[in-house]
C-alpha atoms as a PDB file:
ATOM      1  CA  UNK A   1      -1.162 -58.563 151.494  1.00  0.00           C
ATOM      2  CA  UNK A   2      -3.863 -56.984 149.163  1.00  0.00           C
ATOM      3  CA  UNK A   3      -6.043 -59.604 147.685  1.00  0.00           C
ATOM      4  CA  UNK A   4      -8.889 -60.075 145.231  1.00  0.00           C
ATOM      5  CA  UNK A   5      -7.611 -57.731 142.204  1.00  0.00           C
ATOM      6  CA  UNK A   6     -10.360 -56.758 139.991  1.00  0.00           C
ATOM      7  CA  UNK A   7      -9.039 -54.943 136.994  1.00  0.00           C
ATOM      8  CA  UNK A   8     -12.391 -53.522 136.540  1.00  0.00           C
ATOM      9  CA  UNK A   9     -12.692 -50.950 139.271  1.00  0.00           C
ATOM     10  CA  UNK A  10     -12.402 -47.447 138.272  1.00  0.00           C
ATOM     11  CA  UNK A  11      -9.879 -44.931 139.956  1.00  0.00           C
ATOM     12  CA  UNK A  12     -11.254 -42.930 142.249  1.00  0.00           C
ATOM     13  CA  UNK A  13      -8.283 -41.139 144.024  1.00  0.00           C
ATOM     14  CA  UNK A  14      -9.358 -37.794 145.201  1.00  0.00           C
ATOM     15  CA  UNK A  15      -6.615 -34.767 145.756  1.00  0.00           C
ATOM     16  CA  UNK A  16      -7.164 -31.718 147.617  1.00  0.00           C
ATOM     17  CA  UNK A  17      -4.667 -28.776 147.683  1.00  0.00           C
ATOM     18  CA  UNK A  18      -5.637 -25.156 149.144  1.00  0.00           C
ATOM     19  CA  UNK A  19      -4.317 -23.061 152.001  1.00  0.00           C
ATOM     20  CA  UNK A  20      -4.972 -23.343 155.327  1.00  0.00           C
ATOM     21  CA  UNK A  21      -8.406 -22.513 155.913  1.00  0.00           C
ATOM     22  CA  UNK A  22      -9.373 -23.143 152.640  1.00  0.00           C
ATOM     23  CA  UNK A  23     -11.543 -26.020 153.748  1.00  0.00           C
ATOM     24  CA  UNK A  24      -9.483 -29.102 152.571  1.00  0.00           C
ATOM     25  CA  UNK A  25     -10.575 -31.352 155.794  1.00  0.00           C
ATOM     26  CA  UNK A  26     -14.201 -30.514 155.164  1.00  0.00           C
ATOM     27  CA  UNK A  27     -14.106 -31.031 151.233  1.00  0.00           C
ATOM     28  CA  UNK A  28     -12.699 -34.587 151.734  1.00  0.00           C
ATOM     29  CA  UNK A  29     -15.809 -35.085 154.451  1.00  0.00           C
ATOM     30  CA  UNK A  30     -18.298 -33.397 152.797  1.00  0.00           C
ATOM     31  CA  UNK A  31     -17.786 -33.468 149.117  1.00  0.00           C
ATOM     32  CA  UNK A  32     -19.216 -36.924 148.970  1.00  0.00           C
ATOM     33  CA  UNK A  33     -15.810 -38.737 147.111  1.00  0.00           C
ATOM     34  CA  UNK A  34     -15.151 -40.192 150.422  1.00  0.00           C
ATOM     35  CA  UNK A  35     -17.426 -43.200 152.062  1.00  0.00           C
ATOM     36  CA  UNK A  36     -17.046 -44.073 155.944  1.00  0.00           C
ATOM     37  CA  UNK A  37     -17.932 -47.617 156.119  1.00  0.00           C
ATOM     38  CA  UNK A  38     -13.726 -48.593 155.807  1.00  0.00           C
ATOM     39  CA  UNK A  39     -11.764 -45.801 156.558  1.00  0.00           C
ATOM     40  CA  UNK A  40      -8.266 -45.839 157.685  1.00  0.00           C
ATOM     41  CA  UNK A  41      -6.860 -42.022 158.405  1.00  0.00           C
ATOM     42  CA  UNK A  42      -3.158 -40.732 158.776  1.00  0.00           C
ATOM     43  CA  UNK A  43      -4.000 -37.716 160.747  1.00  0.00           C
ATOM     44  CA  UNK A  44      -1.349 -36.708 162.800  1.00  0.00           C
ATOM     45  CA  UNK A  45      -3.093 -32.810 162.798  1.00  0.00           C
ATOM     46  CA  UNK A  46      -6.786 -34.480 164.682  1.00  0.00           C
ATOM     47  CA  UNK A  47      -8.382 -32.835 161.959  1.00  0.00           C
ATOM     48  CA  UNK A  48     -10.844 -35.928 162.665  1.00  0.00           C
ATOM     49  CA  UNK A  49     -10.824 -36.241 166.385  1.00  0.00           C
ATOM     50  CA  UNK A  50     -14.480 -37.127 167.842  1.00  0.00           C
ATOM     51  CA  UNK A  51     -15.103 -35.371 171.086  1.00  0.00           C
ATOM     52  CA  UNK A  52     -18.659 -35.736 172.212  1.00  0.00           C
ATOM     53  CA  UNK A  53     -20.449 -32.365 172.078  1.00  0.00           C
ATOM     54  CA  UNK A  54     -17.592 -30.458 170.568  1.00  0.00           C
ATOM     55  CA  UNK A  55     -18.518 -29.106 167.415  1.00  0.00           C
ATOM     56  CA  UNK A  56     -14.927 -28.434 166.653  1.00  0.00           C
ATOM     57  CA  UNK A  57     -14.614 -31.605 167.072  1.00  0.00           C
ATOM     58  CA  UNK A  58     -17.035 -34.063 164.972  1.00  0.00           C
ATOM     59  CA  UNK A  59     -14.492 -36.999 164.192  1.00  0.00           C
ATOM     60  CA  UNK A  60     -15.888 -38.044 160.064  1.00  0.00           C
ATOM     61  CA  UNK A  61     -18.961 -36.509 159.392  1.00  0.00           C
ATOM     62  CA  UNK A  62     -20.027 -36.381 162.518  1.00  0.00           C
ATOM     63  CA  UNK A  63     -19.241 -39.928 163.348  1.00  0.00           C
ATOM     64  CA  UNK A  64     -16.843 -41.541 165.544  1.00  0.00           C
ATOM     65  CA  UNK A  65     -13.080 -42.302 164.775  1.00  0.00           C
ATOM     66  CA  UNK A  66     -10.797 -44.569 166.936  1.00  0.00           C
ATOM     67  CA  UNK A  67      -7.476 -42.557 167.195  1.00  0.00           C
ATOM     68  CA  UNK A  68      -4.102 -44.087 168.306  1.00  0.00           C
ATOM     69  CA  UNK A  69      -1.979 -41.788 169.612  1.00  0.00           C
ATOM     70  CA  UNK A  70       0.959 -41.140 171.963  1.00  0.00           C
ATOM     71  CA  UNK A  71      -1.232 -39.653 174.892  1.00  0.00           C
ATOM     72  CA  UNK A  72      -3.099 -42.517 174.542  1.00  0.00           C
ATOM     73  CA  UNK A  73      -0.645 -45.419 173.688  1.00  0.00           C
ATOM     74  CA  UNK A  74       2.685 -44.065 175.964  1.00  0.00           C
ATOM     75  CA  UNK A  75       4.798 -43.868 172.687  1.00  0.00           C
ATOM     76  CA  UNK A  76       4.892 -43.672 168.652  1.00  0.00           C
ATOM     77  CA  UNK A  77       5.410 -46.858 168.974  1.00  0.00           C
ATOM     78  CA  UNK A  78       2.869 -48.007 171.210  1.00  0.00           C
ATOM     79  CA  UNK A  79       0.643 -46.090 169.070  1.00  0.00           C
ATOM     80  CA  UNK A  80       2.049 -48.152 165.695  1.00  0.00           C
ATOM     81  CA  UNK A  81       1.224 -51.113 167.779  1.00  0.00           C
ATOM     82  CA  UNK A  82      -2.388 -50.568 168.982  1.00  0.00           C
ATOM     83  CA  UNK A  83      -3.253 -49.144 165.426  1.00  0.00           C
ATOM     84  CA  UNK A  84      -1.857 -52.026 163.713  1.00  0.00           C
ATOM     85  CA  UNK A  85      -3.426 -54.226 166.288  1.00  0.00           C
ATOM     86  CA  UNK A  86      -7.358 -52.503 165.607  1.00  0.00           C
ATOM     87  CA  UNK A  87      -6.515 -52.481 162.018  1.00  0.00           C
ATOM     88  CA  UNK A  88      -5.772 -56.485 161.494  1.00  0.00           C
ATOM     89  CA  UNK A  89      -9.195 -56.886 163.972  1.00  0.00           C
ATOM     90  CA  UNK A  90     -11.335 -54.870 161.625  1.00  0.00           C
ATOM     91  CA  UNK A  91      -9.927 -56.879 158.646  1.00  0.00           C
ATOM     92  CA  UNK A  92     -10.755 -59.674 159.800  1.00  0.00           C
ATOM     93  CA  UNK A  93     -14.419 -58.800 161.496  1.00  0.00           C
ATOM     94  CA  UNK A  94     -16.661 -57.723 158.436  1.00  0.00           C
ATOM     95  CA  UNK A  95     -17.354 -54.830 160.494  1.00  0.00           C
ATOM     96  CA  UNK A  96     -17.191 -50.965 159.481  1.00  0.00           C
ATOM     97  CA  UNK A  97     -14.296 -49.005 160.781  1.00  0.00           C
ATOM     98  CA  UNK A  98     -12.682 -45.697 161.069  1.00  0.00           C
ATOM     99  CA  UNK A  99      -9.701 -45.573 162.402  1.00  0.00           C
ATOM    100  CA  UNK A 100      -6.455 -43.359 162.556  1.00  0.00           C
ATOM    101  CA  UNK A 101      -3.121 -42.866 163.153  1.00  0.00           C
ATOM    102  CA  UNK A 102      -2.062 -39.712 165.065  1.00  0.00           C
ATOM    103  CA  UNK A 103       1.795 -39.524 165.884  1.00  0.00           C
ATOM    104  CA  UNK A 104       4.666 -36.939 165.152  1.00  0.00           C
ATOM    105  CA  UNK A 105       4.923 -36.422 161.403  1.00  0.00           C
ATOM    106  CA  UNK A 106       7.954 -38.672 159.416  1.00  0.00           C
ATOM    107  CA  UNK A 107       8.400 -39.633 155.960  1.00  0.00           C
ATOM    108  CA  UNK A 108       8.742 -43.075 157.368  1.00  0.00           C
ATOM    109  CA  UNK A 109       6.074 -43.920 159.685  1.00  0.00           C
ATOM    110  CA  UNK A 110       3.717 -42.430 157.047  1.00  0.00           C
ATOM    111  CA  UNK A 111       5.032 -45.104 154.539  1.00  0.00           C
ATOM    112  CA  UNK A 112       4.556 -47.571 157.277  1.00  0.00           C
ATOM    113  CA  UNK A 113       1.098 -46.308 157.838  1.00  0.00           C
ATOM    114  CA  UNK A 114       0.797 -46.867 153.800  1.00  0.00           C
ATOM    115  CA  UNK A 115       2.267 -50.223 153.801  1.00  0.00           C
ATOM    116  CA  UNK A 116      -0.825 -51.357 156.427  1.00  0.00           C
ATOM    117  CA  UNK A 117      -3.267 -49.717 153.808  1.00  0.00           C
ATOM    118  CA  UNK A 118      -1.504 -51.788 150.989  1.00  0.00           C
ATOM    119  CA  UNK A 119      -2.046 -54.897 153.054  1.00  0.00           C
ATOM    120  CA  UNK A 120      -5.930 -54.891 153.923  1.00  0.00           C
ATOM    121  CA  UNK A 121      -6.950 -53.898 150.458  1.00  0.00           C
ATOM    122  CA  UNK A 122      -9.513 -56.296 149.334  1.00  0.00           C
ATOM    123  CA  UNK A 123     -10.711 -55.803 145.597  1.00  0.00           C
ATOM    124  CA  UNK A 124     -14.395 -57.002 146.801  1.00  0.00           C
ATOM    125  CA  UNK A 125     -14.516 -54.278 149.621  1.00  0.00           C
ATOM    126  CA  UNK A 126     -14.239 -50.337 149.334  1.00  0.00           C
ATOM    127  CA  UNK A 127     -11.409 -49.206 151.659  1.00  0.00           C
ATOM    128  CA  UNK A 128     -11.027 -45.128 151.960  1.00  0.00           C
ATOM    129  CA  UNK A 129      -7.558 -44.268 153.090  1.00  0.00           C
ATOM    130  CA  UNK A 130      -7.116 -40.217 153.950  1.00  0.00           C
ATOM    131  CA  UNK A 131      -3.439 -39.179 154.187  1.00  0.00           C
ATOM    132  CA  UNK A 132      -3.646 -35.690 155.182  1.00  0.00           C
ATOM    133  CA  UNK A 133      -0.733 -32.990 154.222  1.00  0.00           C
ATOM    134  CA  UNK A 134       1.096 -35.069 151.917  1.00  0.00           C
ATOM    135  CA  UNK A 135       3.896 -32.715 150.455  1.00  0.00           C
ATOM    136  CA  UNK A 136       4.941 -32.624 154.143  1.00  0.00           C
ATOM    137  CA  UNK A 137       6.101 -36.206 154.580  1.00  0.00           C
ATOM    138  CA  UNK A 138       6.812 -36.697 150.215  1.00  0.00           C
ATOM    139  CA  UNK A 139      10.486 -36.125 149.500  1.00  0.00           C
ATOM    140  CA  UNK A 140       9.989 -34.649 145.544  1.00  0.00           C
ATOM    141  CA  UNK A 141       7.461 -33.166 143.344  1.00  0.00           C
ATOM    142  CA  UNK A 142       8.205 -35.706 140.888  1.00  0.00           C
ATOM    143  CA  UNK A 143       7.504 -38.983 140.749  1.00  0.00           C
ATOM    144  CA  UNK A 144       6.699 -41.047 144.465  1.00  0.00           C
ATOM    145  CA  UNK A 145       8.950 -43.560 144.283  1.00  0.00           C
ATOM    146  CA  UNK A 146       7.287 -45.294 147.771  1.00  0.00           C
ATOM    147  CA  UNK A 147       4.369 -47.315 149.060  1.00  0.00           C
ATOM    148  CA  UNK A 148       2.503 -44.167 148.796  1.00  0.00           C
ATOM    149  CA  UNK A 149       2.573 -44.277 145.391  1.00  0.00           C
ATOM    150  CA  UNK A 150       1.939 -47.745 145.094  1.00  0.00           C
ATOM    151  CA  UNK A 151      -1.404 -47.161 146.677  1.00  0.00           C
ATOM    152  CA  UNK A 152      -2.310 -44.461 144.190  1.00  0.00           C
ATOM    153  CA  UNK A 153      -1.029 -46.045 141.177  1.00  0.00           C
ATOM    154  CA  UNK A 154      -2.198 -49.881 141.743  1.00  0.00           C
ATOM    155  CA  UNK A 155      -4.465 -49.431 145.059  1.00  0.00           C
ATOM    156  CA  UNK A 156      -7.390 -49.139 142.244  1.00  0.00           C
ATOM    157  CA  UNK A 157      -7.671 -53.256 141.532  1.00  0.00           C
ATOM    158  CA  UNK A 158      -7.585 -53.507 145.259  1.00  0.00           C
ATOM    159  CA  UNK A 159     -10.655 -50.791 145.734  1.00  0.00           C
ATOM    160  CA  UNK A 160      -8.249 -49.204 147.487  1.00  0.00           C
ATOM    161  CA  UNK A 161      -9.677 -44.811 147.033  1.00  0.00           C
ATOM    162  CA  UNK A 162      -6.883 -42.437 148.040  1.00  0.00           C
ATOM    163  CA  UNK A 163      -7.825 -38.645 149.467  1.00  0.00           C
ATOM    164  CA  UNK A 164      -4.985 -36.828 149.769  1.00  0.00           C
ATOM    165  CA  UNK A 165      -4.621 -32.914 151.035  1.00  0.00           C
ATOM    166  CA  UNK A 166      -1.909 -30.606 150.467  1.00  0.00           C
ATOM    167  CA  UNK A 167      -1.604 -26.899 151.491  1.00  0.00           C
ATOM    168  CA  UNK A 168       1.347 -26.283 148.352  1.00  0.00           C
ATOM    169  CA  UNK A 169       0.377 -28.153 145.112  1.00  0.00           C
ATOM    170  CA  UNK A 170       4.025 -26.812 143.605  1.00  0.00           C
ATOM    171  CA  UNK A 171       5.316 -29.318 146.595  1.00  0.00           C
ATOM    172  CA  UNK A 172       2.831 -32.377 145.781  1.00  0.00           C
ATOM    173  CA  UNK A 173       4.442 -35.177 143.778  1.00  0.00           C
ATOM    174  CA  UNK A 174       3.562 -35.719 140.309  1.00  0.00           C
ATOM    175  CA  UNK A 175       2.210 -39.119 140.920  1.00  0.00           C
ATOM    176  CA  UNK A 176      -0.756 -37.692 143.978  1.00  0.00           C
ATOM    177  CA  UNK A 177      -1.619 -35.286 140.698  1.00  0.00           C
ATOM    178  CA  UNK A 178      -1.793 -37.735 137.769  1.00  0.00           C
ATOM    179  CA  UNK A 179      -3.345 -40.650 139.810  1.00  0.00           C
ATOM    180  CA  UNK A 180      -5.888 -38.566 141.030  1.00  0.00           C
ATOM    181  CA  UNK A 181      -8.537 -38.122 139.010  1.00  0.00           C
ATOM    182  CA  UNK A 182     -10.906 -35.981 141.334  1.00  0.00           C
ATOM    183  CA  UNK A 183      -9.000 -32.643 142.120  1.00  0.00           C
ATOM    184  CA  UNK A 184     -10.544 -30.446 144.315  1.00  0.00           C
ATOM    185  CA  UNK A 185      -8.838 -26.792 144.044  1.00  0.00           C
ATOM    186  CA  UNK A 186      -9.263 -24.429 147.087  1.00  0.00           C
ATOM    187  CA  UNK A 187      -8.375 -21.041 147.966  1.00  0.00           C
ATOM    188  CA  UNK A 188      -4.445 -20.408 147.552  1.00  0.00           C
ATOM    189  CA  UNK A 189      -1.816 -18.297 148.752  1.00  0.00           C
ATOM    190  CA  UNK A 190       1.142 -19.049 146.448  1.00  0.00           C
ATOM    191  CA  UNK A 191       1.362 -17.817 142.859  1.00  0.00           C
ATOM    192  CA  UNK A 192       3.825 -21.090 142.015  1.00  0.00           C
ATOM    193  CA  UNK A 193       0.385 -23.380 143.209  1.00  0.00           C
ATOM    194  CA  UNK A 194      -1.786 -21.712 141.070  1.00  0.00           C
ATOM    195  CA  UNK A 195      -0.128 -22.141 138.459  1.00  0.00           C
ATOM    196  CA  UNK A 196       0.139 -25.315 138.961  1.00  0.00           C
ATOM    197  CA  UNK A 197      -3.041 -26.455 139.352  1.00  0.00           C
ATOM    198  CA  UNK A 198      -4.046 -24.590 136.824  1.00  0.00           C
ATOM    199  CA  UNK A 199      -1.660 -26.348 134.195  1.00  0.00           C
ATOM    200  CA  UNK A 200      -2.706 -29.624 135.544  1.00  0.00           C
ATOM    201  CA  UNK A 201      -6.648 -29.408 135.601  1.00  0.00           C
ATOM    202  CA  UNK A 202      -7.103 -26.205 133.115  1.00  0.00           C
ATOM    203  CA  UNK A 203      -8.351 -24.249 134.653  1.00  0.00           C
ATOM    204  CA  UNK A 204      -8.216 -20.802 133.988  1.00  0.00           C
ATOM    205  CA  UNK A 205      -5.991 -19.076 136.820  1.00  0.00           C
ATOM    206  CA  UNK A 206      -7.900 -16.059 137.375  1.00  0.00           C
ATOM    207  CA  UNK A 207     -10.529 -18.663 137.944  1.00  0.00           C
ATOM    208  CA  UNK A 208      -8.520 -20.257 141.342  1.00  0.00           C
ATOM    209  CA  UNK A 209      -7.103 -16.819 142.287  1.00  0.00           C
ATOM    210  CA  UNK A 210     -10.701 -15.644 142.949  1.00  0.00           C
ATOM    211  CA  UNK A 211     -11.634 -18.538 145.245  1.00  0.00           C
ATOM    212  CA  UNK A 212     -12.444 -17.946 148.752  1.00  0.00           C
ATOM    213  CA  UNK A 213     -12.872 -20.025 152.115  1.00  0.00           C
ATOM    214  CA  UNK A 214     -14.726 -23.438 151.268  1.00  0.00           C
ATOM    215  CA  UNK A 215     -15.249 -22.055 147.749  1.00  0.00           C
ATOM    216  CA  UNK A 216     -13.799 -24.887 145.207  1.00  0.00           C
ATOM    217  CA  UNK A 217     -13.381 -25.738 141.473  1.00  0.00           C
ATOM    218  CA  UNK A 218     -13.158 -29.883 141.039  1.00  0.00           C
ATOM    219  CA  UNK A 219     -11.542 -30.863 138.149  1.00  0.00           C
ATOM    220  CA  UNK A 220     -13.299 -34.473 137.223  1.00  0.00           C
ATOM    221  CA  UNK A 221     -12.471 -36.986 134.960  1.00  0.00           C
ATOM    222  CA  UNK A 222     -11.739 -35.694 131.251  1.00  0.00           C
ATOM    223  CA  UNK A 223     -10.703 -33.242 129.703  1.00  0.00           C
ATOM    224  CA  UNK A 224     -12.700 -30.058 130.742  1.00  0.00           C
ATOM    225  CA  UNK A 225     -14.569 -31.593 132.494  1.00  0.00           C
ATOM    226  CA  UNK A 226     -15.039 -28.660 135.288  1.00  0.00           C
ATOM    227  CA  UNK A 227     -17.164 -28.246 138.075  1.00  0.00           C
ATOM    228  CA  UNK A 228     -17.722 -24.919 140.637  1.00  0.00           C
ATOM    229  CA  UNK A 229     -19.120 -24.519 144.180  1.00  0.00           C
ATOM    230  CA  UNK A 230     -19.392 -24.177 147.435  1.00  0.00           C
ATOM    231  CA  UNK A 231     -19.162 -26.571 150.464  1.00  0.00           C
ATOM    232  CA  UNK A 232     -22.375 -27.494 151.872  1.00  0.00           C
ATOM    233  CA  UNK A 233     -21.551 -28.019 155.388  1.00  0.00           C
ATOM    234  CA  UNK A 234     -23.850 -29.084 158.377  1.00  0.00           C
ATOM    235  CA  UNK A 235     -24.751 -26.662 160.659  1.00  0.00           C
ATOM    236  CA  UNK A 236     -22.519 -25.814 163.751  1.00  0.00           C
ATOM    237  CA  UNK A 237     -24.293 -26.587 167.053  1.00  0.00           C
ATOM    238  CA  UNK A 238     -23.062 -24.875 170.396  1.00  0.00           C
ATOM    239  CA  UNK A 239     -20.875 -26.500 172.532  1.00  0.00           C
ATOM    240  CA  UNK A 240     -21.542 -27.907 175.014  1.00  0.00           C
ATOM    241  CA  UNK A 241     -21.324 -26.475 178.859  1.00  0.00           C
ATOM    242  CA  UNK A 242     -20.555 -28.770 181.868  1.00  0.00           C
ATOM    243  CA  UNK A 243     -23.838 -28.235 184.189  1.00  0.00           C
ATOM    244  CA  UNK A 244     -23.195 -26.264 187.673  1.00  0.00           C
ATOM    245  CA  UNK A 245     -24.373 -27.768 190.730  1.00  0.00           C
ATOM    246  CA  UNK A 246     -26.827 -25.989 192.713  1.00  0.00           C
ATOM    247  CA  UNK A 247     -25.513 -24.094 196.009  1.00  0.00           C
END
């Protein structure tokens, strides 16, 4: 059960919505709203799989993330186990973590994955909990009537910080949007999105049309309160080749 509520901690849920390729993945790594020290990931895409000497695939930042996953537990539910299992470890050790959940999508193992964020949230530690694609597993574009929006609507006394991507902000519950107070708008596709982003943050819509791959606007805080740019990402080293033997 979450513990230590301290009503002084400021929101910092972070949403990101943009097309695919529009850099959402990288913008929750690399925009710098997202720490690594406690970092639980629903990630059932690998968008954070560590494979040594794969640049495509750098796990957080380039650092390493435990992944549970069928190919590696048997089973969804083998991989609910073992997750659960590393999860309850790390709460208890002191220790940083990364860790994530990589199974089938489902409204309901999402909310389960939720309900173990909800439950290690400690108002005197940080926890970052990622939750990538949300309007796929989110039943409305109203109000989240779930776990899920438990965590963004009272995971802030817990120090519980929410990132959550979307490729269709016209599919993303009301509560991801007003709960969020970092928005980070990416290149779209959809008229019906940029609209709606553009009524939530105002921002001018010829403004999002215009954005291109890794390009951004990042509504903050406030009213107005609008920032532009463009990812700064690390550069991409070669992968690497397996050595031939020597005839």
């Amino acid at each position: 059960m979450a513990r230590n509520p301290d009503n002084n901690l400021k929101p910092l849920h972070g949403y990101y919505c943009g097309t695919t390729g529009s850099g959402k993945s990288k913008a929750v790594q690399y925009l710098g709203k997202c720490e690594t020290d406690h970092l639980l990931l629903w990630d059932p895409y690998e968008d954070y799989r560590y494979i040594a000497g794969d640049p495509d695939r750098r796990g957080f930042r380039g650092l390493k993330v435990v992944h549970f996953d069928v190919n590696k537990c048997g089973s969804v539910a083998g991989a609910k186990k073992a997750f659960l299992k590393a999860v309850i470890a790390a709460d208890k050790s002191g220790k940083k973590f990364r860790i994530a959940l990589t199974i089938p999508v489902s409204r309901e193992d999402f909310l389960w994955f939720c309900s173990i964020a909800w439950a290690i949230g400690d108002g005197n530690r940080r926890l970052d909990v990622v939750c990538e694609e949300v309007a796929v597993v989110c039943e409305t574009a109203g109000r989240e009537r779930s776990i899920y929006g438990q965590l963004l609507t009272g995971g802030r006394k817990f120090y519980i910080v929410v990132h959550s991507t979307a490729q269709r902000a016209a599919e993303t519950p009301n509560t991801v949007l007003s709960q969020s107070p970092f928005k980070w708008v990416g290149m779209q596709d959809f008229p019906a999105d940029v609209k709606r982003m553009s009524d939530m943050c105002g921002i001018d819509r010829a403004e999002i049309e215009r954005l291109r791959e890794i390009e951004y606007v990042l509504k903050k805080p406030g009213l107005g309160n609008i920032e532009t740019g463009k990812l700064k990402l690390p550069p991409m080293r070669a992968k690497k080749t397996p050595k031939t033997a020597k005839a």
